[in-house]
PDB file of N, CA and C in Angstrom:
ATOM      1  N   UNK A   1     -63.770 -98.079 -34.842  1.00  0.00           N
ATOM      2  CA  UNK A   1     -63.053 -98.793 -33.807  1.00  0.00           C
ATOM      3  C   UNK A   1     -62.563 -97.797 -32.764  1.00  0.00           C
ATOM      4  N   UNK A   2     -62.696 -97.854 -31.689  1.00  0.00           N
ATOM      5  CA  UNK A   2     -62.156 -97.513 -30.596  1.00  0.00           C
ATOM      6  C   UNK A   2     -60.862 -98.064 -29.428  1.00  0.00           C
ATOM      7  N   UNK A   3     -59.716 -97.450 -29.202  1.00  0.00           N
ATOM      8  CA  UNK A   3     -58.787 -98.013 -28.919  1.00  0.00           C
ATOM      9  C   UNK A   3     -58.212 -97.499 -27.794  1.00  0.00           C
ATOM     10  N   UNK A   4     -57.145 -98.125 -27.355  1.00  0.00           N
ATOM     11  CA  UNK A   4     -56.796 -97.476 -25.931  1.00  0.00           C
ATOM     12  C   UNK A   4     -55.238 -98.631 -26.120  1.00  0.00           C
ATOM     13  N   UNK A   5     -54.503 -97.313 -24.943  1.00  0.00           N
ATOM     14  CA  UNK A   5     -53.000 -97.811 -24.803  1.00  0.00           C
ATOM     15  C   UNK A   5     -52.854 -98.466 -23.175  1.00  0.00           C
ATOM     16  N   UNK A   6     -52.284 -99.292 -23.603  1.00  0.00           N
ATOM     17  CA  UNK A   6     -51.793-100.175 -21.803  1.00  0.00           C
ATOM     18  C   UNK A   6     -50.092-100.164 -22.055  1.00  0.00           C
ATOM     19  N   UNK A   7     -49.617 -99.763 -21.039  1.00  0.00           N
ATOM     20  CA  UNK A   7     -48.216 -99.863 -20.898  1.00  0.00           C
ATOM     21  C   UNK A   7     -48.506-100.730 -19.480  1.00  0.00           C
ATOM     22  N   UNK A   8     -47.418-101.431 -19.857  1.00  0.00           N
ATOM     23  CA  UNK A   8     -46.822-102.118 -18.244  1.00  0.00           C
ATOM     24  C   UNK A   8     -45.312-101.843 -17.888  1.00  0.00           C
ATOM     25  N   UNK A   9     -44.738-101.312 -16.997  1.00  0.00           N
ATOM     26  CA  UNK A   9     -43.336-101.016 -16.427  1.00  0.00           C
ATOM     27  C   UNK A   9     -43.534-102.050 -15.028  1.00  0.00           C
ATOM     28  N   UNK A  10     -42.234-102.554 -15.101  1.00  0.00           N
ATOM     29  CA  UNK A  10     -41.953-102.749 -13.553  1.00  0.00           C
ATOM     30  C   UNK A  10     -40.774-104.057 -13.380  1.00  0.00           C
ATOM     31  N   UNK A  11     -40.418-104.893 -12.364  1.00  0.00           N
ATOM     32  CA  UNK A  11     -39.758-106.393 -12.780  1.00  0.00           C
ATOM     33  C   UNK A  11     -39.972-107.620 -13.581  1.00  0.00           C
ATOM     34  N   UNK A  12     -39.713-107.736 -14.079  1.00  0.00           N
ATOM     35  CA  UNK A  12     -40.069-109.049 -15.236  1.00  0.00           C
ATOM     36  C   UNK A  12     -40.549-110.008 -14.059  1.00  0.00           C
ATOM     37  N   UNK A  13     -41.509-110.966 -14.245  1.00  0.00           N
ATOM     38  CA  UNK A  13     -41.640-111.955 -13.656  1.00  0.00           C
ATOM     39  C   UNK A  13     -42.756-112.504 -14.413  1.00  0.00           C
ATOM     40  N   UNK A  14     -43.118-114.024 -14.360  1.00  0.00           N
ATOM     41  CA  UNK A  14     -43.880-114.795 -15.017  1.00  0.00           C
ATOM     42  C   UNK A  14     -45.481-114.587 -14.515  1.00  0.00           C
ATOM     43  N   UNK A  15     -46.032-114.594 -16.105  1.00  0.00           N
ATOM     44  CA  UNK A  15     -47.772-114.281 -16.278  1.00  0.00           C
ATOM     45  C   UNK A  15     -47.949-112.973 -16.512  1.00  0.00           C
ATOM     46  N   UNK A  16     -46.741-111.932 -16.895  1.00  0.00           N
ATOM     47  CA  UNK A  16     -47.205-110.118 -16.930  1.00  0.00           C
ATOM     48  C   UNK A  16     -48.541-110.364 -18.264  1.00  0.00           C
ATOM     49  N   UNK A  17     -47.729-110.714 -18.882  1.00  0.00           N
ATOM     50  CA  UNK A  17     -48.794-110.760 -20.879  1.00  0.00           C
ATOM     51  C   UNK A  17     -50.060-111.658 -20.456  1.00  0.00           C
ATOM     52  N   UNK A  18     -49.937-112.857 -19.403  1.00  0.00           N
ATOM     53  CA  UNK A  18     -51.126-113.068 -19.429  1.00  0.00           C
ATOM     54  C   UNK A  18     -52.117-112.853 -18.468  1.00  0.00           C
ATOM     55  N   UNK A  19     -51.607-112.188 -17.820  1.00  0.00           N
ATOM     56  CA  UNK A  19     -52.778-111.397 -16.573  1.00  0.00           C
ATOM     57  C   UNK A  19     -53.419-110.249 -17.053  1.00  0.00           C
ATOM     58  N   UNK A  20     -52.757-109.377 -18.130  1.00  0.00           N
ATOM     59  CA  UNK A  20     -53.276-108.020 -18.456  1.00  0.00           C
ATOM     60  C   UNK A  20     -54.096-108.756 -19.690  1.00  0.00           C
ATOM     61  N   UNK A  21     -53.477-109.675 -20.696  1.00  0.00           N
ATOM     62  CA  UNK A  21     -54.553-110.164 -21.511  1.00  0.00           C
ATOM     63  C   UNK A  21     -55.775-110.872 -21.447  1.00  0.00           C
ATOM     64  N   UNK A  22     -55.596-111.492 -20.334  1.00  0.00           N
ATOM     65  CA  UNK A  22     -56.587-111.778 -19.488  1.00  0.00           C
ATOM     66  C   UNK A  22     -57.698-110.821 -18.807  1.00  0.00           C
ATOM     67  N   UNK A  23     -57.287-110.153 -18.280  1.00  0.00           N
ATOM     68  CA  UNK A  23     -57.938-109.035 -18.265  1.00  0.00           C
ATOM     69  C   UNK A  23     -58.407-108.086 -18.905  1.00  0.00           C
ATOM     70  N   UNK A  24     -57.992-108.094 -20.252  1.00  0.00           N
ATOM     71  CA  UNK A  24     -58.450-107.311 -21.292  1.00  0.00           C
ATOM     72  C   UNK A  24     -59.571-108.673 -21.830  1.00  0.00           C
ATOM     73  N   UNK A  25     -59.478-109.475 -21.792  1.00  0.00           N
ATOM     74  CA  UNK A  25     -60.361-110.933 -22.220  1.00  0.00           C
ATOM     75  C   UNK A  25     -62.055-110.764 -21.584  1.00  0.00           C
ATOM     76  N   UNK A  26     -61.485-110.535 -20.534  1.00  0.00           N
ATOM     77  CA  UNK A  26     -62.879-110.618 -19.310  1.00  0.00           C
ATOM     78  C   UNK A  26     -63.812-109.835 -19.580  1.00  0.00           C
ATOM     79  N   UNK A  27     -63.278-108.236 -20.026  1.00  0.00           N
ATOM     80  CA  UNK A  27     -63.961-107.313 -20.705  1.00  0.00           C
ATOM     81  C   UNK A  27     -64.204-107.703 -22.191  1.00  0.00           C
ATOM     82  N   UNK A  28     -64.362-108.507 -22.666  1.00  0.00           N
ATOM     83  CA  UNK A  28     -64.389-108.445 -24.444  1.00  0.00           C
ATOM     84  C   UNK A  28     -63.848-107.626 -25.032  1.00  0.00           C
ATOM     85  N   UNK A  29     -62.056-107.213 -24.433  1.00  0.00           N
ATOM     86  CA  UNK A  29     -61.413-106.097 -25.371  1.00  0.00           C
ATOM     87  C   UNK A  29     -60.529-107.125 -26.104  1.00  0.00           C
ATOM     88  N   UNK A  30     -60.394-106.304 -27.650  1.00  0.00           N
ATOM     89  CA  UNK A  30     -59.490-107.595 -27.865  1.00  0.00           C
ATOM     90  C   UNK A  30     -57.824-107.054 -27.823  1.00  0.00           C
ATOM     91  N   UNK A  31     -56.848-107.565 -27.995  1.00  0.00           N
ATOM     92  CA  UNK A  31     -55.232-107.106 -27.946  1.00  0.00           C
ATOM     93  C   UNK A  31     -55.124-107.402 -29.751  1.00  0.00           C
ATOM     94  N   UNK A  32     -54.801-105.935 -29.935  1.00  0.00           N
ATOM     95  CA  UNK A  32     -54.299-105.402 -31.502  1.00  0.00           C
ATOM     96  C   UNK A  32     -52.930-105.701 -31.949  1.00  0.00           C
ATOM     97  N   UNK A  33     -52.719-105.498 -30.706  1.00  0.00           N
ATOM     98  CA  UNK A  33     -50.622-105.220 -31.253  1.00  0.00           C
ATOM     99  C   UNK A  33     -49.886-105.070 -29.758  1.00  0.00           C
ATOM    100  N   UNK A  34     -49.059-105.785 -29.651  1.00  0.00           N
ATOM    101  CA  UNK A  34     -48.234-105.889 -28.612  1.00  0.00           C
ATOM    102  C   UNK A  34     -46.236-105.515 -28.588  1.00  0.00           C
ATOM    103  N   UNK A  35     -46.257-104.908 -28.141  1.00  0.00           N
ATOM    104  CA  UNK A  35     -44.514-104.963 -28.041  1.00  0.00           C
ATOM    105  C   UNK A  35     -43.848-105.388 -26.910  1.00  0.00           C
ATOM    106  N   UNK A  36     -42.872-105.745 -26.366  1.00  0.00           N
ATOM    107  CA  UNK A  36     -42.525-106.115 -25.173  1.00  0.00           C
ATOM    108  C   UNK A  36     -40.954-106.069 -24.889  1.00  0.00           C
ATOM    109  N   UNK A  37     -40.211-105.671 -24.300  1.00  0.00           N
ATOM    110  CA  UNK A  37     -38.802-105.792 -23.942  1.00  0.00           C
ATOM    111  C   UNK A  37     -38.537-106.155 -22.513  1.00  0.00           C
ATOM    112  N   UNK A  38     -37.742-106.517 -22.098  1.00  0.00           N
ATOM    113  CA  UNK A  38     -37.209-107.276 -21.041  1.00  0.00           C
ATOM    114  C   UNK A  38     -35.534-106.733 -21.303  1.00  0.00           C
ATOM    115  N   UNK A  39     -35.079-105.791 -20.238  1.00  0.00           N
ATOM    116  CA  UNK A  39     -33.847-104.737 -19.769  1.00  0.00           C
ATOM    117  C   UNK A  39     -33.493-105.443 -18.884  1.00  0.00           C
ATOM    118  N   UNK A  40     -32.561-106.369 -18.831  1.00  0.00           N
ATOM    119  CA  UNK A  40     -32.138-106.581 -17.404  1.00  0.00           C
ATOM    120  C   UNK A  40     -33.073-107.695 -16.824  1.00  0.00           C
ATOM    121  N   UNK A  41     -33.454-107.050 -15.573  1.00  0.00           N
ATOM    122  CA  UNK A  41     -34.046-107.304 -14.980  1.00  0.00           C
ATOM    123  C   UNK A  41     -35.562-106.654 -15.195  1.00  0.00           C
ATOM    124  N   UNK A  42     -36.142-105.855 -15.757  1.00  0.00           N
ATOM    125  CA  UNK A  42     -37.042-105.053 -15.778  1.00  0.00           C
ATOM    126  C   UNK A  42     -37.778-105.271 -17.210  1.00  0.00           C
ATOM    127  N   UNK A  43     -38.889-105.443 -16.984  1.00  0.00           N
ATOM    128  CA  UNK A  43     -40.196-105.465 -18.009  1.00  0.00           C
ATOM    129  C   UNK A  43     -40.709-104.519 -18.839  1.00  0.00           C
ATOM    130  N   UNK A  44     -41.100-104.224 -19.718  1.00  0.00           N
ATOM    131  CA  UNK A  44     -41.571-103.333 -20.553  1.00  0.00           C
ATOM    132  C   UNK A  44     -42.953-103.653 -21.720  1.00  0.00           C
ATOM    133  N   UNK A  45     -43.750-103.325 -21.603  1.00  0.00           N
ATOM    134  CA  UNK A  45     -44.801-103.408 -22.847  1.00  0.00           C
ATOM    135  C   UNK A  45     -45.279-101.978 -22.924  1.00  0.00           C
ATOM    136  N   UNK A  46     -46.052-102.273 -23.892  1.00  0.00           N
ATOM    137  CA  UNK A  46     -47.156-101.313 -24.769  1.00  0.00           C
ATOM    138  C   UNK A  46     -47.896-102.175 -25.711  1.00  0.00           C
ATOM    139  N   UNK A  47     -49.300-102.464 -25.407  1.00  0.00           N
ATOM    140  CA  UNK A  47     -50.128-102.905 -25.787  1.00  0.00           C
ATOM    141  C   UNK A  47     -51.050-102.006 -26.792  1.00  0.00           C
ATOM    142  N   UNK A  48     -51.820-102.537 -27.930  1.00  0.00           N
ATOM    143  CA  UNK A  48     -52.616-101.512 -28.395  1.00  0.00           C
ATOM    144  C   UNK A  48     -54.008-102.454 -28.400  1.00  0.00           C
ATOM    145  N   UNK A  49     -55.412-101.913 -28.040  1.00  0.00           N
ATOM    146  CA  UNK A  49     -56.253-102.660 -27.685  1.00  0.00           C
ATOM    147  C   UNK A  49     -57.326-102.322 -28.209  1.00  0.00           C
ATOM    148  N   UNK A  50     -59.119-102.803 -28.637  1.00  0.00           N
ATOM    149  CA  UNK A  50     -60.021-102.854 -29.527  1.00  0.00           C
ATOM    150  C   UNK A  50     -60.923-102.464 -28.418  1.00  0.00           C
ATOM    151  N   UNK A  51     -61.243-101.011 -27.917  1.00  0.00           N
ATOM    152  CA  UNK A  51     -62.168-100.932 -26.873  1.00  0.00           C
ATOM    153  C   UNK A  51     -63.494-100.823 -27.180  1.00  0.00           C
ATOM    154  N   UNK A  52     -64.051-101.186 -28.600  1.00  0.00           N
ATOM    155  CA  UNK A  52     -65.424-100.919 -29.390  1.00  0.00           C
ATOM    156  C   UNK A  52     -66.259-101.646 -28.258  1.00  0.00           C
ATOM    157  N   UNK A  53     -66.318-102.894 -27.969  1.00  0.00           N
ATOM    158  CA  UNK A  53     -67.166-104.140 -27.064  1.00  0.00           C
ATOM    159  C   UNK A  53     -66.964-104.387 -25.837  1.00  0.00           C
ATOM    160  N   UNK A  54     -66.456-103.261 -25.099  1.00  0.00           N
ATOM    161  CA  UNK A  54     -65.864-102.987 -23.812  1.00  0.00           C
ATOM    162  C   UNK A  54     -67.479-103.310 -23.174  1.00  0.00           C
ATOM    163  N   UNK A  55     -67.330-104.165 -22.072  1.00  0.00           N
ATOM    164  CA  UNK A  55     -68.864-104.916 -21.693  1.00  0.00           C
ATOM    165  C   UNK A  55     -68.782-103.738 -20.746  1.00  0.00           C
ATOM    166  N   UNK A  56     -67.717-103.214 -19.877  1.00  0.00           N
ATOM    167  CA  UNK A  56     -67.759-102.023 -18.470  1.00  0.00           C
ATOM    168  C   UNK A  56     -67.510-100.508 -18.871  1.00  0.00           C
ATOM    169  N   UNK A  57     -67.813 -99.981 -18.320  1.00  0.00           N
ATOM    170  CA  UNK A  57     -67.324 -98.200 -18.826  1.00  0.00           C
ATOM    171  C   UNK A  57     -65.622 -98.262 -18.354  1.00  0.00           C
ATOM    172  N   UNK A  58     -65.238 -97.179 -19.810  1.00  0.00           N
ATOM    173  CA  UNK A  58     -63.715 -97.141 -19.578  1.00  0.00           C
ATOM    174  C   UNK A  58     -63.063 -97.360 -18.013  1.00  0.00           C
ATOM    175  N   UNK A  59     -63.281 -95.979 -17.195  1.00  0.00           N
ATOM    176  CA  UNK A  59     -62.689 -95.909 -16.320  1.00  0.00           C
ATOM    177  C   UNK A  59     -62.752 -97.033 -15.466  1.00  0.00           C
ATOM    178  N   UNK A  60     -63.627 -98.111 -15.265  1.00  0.00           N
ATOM    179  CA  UNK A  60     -63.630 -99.066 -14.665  1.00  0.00           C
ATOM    180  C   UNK A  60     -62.541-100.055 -15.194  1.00  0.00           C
ATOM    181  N   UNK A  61     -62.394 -99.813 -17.073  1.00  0.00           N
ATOM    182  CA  UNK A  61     -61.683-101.313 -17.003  1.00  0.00           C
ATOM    183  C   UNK A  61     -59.812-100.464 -16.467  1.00  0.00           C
ATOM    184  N   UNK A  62     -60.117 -99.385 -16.737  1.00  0.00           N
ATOM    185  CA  UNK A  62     -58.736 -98.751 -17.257  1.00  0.00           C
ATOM    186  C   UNK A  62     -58.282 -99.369 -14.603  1.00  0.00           C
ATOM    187  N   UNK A  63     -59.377 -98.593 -13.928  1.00  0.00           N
ATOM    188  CA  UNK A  63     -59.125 -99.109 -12.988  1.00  0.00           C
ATOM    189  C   UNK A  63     -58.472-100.461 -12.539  1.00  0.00           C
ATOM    190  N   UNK A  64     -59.269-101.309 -13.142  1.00  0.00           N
ATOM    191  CA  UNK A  64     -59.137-103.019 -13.007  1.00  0.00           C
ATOM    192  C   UNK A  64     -57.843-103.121 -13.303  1.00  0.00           C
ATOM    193  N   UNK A  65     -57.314-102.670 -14.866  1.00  0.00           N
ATOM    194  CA  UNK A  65     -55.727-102.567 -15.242  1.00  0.00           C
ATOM    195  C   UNK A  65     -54.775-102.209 -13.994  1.00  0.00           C
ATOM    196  N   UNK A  66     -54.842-100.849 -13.629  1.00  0.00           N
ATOM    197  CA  UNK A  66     -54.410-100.538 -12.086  1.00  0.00           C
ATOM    198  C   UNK A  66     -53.869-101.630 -11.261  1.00  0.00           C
ATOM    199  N   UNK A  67     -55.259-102.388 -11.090  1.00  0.00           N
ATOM    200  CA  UNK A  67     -55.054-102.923  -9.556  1.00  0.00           C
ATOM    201  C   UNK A  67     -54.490-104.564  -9.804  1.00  0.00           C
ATOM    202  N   UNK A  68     -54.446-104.699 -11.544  1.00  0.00           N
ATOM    203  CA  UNK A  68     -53.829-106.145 -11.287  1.00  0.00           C
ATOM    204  C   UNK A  68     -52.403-105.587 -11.289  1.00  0.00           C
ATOM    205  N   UNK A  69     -51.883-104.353 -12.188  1.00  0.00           N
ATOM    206  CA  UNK A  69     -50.260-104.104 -12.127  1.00  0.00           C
ATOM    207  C   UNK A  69     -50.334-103.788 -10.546  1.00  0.00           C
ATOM    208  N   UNK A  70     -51.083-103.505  -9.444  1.00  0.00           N
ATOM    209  CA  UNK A  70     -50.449-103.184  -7.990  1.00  0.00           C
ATOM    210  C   UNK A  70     -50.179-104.697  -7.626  1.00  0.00           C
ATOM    211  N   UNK A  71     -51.103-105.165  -7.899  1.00  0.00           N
ATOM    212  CA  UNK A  71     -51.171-106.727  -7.384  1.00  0.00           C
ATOM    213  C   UNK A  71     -49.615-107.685  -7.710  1.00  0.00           C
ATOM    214  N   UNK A  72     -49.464-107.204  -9.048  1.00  0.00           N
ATOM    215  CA  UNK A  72     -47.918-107.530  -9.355  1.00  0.00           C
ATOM    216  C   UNK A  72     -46.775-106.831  -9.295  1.00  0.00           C
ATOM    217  N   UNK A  73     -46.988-105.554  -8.494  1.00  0.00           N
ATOM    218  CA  UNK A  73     -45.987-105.120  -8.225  1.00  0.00           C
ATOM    219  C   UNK A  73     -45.196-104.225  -9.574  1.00  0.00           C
ATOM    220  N   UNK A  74     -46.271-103.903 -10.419  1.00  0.00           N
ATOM    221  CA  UNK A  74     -46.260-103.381 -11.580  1.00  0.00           C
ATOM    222  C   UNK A  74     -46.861-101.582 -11.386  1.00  0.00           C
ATOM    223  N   UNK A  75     -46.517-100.912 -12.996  1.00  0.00           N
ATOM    224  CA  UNK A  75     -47.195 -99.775 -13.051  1.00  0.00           C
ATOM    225  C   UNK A  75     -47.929-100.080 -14.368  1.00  0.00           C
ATOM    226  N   UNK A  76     -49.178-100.160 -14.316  1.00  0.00           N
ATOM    227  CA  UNK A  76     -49.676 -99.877 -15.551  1.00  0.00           C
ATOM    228  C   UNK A  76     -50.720 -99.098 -15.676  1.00  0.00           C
ATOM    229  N   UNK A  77     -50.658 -98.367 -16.696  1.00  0.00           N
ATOM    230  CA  UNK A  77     -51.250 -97.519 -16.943  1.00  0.00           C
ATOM    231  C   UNK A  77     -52.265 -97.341 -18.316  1.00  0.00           C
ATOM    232  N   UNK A  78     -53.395 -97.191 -18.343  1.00  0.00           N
ATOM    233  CA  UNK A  78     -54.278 -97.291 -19.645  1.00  0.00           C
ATOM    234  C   UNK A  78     -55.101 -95.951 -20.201  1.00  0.00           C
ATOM    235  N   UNK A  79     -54.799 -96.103 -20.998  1.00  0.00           N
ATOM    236  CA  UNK A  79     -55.246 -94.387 -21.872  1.00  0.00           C
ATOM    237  C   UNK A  79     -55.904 -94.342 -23.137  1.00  0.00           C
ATOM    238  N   UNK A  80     -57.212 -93.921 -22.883  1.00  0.00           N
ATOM    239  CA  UNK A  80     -57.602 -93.710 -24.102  1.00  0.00           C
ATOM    240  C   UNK A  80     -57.000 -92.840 -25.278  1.00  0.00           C
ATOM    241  N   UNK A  81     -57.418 -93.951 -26.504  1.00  0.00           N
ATOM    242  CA  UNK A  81     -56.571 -93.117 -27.696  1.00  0.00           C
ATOM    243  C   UNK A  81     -56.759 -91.865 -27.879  1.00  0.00           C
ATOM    244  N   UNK A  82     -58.045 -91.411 -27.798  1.00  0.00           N
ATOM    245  CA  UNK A  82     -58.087 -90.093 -28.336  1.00  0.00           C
ATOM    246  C   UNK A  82     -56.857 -88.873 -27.546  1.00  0.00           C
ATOM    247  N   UNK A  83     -57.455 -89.524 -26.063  1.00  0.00           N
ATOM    248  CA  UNK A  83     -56.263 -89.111 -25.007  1.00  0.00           C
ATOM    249  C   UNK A  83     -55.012 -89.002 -25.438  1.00  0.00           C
ATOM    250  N   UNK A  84     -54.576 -89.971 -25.733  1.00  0.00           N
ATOM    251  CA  UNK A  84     -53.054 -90.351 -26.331  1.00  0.00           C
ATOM    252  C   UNK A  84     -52.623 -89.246 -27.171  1.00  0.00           C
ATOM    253  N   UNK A  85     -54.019 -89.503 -28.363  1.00  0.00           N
ATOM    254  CA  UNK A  85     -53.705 -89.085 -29.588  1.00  0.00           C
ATOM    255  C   UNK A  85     -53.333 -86.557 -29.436  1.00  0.00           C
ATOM    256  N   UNK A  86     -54.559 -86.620 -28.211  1.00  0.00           N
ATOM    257  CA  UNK A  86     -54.257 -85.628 -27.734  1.00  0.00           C
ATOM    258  C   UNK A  86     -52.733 -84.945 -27.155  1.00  0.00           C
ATOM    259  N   UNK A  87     -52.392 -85.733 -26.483  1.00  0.00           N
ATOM    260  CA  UNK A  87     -51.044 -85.498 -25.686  1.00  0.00           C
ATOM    261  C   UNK A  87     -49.726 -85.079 -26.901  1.00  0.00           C
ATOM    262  N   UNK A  88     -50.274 -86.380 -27.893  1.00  0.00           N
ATOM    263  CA  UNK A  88     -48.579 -86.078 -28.618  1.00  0.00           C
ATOM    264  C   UNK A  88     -49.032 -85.475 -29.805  1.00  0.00           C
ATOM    265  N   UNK A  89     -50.211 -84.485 -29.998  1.00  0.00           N
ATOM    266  CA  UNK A  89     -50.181 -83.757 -31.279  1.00  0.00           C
ATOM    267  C   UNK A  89     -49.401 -82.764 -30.857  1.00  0.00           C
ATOM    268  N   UNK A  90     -48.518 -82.147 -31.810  1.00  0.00           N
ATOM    269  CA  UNK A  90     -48.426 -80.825 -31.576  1.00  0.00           C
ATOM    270  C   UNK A  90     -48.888 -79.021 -31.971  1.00  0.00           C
TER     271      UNK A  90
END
């Protein structure tokens, strides 16, 4: 299995979970595990996702992620695990 991290930061507002799942849908990725908080006023996830059947090459879907969080006025950001897994070894 192959996996990848989506965080979303930015204002809470209605459809965040289902525009990015949606978008993870379109690609045939599936959503593993989700967390979510809501601060206030302000949004929070971390998604964990099944990138084995990814129909597009990473950087395209990890792009697409991008431009729906600009579209909402969001930051999200998508990272492959190994990536991930790189960053926080020590």
């Amino acid at each position: 299995m192959r996996r990848a991290v989506i965080t979303v930061l930015g204002r809470d507002t209605v459809g965040i979970l289902a525009r990015i799942s949606s978008g993870c849908a379109a690609h045939n990725i599936n959503v593993l595990e989700v967390t979510q908080s809501i601060l206030q006023d302000m949004f929070a996830m971390i998604m964990m996702v099944d990138i084995t059947n990814c129909n597009v090459p990473f950087t395209q879907f990890a792009d697409e992620m991008t431009a729906i969080g600009e579209q909402m006025g969001l930051h999200v950001h998508t990272m492959h695990e190994d990536l991930f897994n790189s960053m926080h070894t020590i």
